[in-house]
N, C-alpha and C. Protein backbone atom coordinates (compact mmCIF):
# COMPACT_ATOMS: atom_id res chain seq x y z
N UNK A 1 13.39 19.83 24.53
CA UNK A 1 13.23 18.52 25.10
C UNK A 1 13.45 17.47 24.00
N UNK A 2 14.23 16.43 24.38
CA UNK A 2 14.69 15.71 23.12
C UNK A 2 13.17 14.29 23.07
N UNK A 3 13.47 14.09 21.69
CA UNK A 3 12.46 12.83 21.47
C UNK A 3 12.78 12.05 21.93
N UNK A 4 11.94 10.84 23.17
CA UNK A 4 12.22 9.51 23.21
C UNK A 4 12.51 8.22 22.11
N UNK A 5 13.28 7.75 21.94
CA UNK A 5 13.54 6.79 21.18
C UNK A 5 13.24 5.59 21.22
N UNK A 6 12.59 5.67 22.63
CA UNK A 6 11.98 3.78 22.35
C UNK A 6 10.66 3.95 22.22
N UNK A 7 9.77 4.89 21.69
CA UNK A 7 8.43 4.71 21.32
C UNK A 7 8.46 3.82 19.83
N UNK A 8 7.78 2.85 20.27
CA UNK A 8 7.48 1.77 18.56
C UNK A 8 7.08 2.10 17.48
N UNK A 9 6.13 3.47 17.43
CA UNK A 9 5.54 4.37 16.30
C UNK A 9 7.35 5.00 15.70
N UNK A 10 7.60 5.58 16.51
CA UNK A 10 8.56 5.89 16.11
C UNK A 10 9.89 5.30 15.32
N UNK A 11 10.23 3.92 15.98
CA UNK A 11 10.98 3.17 15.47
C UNK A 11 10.52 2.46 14.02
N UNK A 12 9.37 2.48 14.00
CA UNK A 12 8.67 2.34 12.48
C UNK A 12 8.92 2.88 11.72
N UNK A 13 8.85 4.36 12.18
CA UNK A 13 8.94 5.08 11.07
C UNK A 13 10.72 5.55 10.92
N UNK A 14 11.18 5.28 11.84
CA UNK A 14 12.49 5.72 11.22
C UNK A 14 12.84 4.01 10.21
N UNK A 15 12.72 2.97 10.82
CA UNK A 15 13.17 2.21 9.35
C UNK A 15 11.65 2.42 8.71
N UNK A 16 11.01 3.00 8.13
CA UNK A 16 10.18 2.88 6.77
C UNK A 16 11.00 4.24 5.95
N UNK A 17 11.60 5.00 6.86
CA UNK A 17 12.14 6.18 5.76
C UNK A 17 13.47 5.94 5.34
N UNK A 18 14.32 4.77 6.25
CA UNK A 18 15.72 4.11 5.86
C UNK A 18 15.04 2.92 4.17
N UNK A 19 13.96 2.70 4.44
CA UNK A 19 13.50 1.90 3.14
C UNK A 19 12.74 3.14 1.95
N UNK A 20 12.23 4.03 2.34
CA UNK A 20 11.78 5.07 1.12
C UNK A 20 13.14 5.84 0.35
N UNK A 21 14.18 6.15 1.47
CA UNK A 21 15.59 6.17 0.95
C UNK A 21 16.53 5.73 -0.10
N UNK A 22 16.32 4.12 0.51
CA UNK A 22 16.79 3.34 -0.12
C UNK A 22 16.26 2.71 -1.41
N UNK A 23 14.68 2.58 -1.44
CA UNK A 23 14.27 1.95 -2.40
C UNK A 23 13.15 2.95 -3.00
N UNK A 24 13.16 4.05 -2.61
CA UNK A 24 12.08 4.83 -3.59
C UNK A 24 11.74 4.71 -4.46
N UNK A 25 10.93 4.88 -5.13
CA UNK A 25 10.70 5.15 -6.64
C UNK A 25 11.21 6.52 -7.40
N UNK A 26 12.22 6.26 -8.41
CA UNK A 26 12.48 7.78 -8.54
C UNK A 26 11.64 9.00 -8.82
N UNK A 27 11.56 9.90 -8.52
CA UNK A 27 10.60 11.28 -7.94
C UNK A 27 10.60 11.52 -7.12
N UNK A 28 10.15 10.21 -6.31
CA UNK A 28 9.48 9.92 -4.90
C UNK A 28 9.85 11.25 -3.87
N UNK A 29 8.45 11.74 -3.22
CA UNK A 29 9.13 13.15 -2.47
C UNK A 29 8.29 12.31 -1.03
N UNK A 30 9.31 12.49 0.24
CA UNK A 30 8.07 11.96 1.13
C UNK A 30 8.64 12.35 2.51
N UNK A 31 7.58 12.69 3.47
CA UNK A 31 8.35 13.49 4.43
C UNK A 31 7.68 13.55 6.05
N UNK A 32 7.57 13.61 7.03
CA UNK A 32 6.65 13.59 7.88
C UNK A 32 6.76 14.82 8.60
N UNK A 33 5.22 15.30 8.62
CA UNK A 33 4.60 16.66 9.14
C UNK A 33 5.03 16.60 10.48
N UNK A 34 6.25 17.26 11.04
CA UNK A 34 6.03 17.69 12.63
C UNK A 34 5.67 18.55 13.50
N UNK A 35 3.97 17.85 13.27
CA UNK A 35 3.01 18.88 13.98
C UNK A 35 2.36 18.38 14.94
N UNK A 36 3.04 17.12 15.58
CA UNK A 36 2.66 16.10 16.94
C UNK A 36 3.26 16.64 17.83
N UNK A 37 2.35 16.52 19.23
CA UNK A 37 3.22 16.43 20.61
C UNK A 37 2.70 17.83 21.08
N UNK A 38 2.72 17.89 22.47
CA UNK A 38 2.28 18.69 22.91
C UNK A 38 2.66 20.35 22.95
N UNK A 39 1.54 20.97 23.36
CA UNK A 39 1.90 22.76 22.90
C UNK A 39 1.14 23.09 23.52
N UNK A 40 1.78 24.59 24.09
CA UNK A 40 1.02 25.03 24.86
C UNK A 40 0.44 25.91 24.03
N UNK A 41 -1.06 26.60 24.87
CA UNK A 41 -2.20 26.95 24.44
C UNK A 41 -2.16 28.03 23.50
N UNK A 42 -1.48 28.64 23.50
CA UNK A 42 -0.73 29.81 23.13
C UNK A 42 -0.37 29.90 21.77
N UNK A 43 0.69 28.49 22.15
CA UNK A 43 1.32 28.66 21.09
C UNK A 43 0.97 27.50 19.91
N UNK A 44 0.12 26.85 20.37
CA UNK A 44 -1.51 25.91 19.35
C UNK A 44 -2.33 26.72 19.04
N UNK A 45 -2.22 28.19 19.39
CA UNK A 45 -3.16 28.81 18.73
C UNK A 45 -2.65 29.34 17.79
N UNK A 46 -1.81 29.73 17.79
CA UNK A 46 -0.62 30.72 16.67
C UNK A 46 -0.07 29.87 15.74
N UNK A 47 -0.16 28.27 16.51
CA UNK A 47 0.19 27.11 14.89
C UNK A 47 -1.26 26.79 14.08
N UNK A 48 -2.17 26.85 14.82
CA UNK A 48 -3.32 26.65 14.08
C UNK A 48 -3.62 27.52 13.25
N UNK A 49 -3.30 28.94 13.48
CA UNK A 49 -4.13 30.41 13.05
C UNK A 49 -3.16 30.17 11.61
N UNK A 50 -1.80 29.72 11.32
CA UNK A 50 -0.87 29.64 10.55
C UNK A 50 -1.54 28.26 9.64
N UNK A 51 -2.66 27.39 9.88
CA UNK A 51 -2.87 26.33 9.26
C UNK A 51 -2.20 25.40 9.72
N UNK A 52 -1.80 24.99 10.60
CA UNK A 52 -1.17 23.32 11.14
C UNK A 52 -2.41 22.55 11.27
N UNK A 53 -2.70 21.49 10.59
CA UNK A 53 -3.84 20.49 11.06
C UNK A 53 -3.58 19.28 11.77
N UNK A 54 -4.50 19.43 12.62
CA UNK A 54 -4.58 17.82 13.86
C UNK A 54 -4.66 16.74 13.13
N UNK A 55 -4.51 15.57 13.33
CA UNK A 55 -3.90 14.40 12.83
C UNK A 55 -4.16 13.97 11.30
N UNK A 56 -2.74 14.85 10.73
CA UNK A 56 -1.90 14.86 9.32
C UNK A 56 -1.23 13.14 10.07
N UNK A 57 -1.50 11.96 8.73
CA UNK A 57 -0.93 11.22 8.52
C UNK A 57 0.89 11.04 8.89
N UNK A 58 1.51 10.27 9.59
CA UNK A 58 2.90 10.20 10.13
C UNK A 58 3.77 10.41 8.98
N UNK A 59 3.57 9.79 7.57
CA UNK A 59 3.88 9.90 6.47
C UNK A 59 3.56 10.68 5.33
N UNK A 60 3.71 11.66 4.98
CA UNK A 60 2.71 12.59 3.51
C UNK A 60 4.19 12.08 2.43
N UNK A 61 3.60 11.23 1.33
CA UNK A 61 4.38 10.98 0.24
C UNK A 61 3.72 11.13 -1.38
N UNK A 62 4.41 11.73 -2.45
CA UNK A 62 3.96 12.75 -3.42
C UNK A 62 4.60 12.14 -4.49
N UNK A 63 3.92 11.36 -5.49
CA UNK A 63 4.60 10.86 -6.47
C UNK A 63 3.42 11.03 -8.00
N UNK A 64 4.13 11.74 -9.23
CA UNK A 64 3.85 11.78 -10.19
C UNK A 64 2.12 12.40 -9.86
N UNK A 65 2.16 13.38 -9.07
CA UNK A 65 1.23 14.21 -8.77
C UNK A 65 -0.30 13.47 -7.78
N UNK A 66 0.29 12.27 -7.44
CA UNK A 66 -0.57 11.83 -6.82
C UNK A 66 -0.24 12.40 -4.74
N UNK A 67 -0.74 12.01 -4.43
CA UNK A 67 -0.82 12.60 -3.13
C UNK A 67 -1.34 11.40 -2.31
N UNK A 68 -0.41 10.73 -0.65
CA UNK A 68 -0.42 9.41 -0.27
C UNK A 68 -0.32 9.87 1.18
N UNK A 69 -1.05 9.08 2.10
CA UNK A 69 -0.85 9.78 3.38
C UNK A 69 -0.68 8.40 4.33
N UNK A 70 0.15 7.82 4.76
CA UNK A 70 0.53 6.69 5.94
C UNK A 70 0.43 7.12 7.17
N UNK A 71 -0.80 6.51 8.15
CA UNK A 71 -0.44 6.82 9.52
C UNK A 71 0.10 5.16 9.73
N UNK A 72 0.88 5.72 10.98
CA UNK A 72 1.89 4.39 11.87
C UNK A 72 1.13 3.80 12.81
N UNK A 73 0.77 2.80 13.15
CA UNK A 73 0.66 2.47 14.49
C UNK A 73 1.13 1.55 15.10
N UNK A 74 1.71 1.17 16.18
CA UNK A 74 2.26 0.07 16.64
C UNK A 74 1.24 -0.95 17.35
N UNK A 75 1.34 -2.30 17.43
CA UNK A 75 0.50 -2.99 17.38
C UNK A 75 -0.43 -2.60 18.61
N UNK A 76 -1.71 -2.34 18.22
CA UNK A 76 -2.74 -2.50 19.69
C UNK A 76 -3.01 -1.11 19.24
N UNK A 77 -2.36 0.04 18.56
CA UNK A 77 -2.38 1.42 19.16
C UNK A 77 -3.79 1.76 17.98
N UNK A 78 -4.48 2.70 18.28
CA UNK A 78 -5.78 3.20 18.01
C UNK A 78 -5.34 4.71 17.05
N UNK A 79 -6.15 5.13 15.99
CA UNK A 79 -6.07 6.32 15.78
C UNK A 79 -7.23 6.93 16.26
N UNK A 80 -6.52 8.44 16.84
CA UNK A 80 -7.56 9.16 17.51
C UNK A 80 -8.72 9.91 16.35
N UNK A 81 -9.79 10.35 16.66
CA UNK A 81 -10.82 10.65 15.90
C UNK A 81 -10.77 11.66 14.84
N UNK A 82 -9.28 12.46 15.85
CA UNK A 82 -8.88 13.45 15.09
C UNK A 82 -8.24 13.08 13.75
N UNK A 83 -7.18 12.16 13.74
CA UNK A 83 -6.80 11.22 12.87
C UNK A 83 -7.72 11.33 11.91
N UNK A 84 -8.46 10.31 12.24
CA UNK A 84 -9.62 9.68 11.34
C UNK A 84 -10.47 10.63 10.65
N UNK A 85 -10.73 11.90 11.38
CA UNK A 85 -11.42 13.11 10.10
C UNK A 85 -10.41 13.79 9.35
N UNK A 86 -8.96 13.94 9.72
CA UNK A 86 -8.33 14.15 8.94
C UNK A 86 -7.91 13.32 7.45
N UNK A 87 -8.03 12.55 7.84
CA UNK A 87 -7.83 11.11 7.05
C UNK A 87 -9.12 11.19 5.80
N UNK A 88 -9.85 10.96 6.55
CA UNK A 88 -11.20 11.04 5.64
C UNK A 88 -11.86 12.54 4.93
N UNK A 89 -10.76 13.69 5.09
CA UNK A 89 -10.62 14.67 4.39
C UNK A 89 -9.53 14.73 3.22
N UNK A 90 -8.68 13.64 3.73
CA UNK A 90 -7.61 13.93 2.61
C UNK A 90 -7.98 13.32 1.67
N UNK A 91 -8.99 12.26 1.62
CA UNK A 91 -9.72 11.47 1.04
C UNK A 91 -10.71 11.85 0.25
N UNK A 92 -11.28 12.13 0.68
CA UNK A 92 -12.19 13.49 -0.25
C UNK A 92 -11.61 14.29 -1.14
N UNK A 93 -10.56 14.56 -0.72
CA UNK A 93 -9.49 15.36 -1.69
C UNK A 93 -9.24 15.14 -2.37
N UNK A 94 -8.71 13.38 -2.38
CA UNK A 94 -8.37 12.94 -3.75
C UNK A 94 -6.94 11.97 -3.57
N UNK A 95 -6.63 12.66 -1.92
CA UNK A 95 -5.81 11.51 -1.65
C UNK A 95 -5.51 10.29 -1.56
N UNK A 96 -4.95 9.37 -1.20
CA UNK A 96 -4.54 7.76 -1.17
C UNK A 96 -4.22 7.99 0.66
N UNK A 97 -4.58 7.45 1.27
CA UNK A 97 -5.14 7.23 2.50
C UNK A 97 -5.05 5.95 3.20
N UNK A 98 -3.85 5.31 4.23
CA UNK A 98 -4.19 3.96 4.85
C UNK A 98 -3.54 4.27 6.54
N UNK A 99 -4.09 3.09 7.13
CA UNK A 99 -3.27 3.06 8.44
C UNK A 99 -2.77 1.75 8.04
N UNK A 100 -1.23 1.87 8.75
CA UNK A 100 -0.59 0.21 8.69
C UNK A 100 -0.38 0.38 10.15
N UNK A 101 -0.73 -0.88 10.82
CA UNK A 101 0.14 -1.37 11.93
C UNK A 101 1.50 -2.43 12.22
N UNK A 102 2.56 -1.92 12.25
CA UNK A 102 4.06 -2.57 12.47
C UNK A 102 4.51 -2.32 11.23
N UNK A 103 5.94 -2.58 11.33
CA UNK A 103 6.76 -2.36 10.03
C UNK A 103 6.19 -3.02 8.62
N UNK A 104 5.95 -3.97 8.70
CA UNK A 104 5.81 -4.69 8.07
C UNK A 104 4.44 -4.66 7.07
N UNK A 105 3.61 -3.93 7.72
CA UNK A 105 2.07 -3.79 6.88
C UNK A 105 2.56 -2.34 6.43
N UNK A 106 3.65 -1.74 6.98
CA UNK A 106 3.97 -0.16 6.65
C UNK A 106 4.71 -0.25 4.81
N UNK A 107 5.51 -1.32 5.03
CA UNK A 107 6.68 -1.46 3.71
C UNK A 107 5.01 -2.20 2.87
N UNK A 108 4.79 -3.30 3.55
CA UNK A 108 3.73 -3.95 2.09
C UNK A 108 2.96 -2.52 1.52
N UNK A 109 1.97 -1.66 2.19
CA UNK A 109 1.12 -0.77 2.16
C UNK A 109 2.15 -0.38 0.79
N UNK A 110 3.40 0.58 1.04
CA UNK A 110 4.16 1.37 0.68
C UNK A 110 4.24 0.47 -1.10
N UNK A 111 4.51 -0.78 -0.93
CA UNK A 111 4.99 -1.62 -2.03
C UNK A 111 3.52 -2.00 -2.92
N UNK A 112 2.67 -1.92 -2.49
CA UNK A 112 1.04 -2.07 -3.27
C UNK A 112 1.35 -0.94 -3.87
N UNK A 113 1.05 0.24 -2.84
CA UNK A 113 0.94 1.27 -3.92
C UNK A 113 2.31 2.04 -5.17
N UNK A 114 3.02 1.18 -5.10
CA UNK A 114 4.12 1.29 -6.20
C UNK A 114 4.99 2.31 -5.76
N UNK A 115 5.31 2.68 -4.50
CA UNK A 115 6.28 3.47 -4.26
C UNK A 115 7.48 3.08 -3.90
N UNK A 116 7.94 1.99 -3.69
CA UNK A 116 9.07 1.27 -2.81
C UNK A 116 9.21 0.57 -4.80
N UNK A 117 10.66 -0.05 -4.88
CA UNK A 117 11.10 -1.06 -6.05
C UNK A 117 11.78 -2.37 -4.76
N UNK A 118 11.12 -2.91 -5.30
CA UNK A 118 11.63 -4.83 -4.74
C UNK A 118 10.76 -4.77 -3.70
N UNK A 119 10.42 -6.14 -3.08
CA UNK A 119 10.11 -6.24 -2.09
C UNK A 119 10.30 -6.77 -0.84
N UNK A 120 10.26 -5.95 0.56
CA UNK A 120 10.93 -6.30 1.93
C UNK A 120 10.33 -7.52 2.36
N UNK A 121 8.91 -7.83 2.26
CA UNK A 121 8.10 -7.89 2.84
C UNK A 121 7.85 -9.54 1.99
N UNK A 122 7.54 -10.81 2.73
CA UNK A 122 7.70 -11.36 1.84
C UNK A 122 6.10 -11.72 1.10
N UNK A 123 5.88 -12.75 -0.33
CA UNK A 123 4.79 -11.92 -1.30
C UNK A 123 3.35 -12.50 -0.69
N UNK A 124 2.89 -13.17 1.01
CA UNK A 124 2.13 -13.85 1.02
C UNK A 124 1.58 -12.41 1.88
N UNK A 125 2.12 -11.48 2.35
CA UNK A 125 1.66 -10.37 3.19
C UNK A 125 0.95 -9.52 2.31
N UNK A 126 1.58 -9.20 0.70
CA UNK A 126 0.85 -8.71 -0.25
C UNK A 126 -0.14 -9.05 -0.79
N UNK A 127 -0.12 -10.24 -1.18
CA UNK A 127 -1.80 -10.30 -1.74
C UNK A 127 -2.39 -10.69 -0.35
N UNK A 128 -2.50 -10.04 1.11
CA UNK A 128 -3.34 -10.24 1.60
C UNK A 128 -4.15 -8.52 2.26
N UNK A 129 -2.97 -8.00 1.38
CA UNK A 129 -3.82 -6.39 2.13
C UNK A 129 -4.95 -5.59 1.56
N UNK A 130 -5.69 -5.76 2.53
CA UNK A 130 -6.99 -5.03 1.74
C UNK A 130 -6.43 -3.40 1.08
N UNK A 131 -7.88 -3.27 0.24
CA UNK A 131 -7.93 -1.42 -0.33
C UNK A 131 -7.87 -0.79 0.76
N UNK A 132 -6.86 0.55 0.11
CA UNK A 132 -6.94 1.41 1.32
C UNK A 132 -8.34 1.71 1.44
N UNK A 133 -8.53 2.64 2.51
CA UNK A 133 -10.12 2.94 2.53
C UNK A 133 -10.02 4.32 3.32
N UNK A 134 -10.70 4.98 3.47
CA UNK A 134 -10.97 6.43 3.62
C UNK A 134 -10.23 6.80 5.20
N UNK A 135 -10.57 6.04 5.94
CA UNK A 135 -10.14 6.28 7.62
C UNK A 135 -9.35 4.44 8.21
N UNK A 136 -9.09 4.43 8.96
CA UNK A 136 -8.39 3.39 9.74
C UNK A 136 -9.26 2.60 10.55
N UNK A 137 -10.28 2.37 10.20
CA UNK A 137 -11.31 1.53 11.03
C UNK A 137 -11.13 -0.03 10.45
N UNK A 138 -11.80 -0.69 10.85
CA UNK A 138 -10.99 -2.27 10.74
C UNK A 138 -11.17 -2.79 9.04
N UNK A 139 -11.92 -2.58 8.62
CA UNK A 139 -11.95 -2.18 7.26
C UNK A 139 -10.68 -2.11 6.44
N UNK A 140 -9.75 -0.88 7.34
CA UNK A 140 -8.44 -0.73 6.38
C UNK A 140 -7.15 -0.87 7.05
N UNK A 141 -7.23 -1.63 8.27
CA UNK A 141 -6.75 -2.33 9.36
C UNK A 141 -5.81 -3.05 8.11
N UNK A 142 -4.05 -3.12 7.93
CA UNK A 142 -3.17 -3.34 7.66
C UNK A 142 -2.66 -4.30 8.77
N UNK A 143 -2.57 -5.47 8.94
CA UNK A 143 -1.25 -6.41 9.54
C UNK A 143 -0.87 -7.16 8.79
N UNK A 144 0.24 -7.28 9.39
CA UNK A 144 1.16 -8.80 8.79
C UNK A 144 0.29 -10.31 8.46
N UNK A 145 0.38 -11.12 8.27
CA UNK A 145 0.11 -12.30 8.28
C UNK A 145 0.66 -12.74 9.39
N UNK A 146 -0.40 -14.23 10.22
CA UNK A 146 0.47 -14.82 11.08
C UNK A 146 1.76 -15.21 10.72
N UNK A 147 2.45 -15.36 11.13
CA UNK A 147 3.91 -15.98 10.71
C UNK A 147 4.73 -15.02 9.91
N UNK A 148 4.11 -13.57 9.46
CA UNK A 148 5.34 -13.02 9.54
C UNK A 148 5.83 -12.06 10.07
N UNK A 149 7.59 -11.85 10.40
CA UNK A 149 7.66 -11.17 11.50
C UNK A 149 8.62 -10.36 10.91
N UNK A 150 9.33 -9.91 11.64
CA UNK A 150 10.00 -8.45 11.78
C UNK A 150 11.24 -9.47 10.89
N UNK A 151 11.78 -10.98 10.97
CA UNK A 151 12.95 -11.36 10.76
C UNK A 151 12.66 -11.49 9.42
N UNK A 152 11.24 -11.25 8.86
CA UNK A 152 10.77 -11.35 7.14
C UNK A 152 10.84 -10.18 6.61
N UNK A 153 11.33 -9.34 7.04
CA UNK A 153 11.66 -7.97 6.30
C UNK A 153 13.27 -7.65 5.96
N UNK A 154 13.52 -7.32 4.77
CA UNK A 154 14.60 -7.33 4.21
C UNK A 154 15.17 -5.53 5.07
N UNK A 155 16.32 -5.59 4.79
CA UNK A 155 16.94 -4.78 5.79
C UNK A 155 17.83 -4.07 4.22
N UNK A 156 18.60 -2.70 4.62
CA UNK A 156 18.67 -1.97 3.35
C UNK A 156 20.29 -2.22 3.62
N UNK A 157 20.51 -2.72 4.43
CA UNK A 157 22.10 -2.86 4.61
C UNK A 157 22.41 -4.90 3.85
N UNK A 158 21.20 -5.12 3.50
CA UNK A 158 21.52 -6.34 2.86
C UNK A 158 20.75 -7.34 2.87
């Protein structure tokens, strides 16, 4: 069954990986776990028994031995609980841990923590994003600034 293409999580994340592409930091290893979407019982048991874990971050990115986990959300959308203990395990771990909502808190997030070179995003969205923080509760709630929008993000074609 093929993926829908107009889900907004999705369209996020395909331009945040046209920008990790393009503007990585060299090392930069970064990749997303496809272990979403539905399964039958069966065969969620035989991915679990193998170690697949319930809500792994949309993004897992690995630089100079640090370890970074981005979930996506599109505006309004919630992470499920499952999410959020996963999150707050990777955290414990030792990971770097945020939720961004829309493109735009996705590239700033990405550009705080020094993984992206230049910036998409323009510099009034950056100094306004809080510390990541362990789980996605409003605390570590990533948006844009009013006023900026999707037409304030630099594009890799120019």
């Amino acid at each position: 069954m093929a993926l829908p293409t107009s889900c907004p999580e999705q369209q996020i994340q395909r331009a945040v990986f046209q920008h990790i592409r393009a503007r990585g930091v060299r090392g930069l290893f970064a990749f997303h776990p496809a272990n979403g979407g539905y399964r039958r019982p069966k065969e969620a048991a035989i991915l679990k028994g193998l170690g697949v874990v319930a809500g792994v971050p949309d993004i897992i990115l690995i630089d100079r031995a640090r370890v970074y986990g981005l979930e996506l959300k599109a505006e309004g959308g919630r992470p499920t609980a499952g999410q959020e203990g996963t999150m707050q395990a990777m955290t414990a771990a030792g990971a770097t841990v945020a939720c961004a909502w829309g493109l735009d808190a996705a590239l700033a997030r990405l550009e705080a923590w020094g993984l992206l070179r230049g910036t998409a995003v323009n510099s009034t969205t950056s100094a306004r994003l809080p510390k990541p923080s362990a789980i996605c509760r409003s605390a570590s709630r990533i948006r844009a600034p009013h006023g900026v929008g999707q037409s304030d993000v630099g594009t890799i074609d120019g």
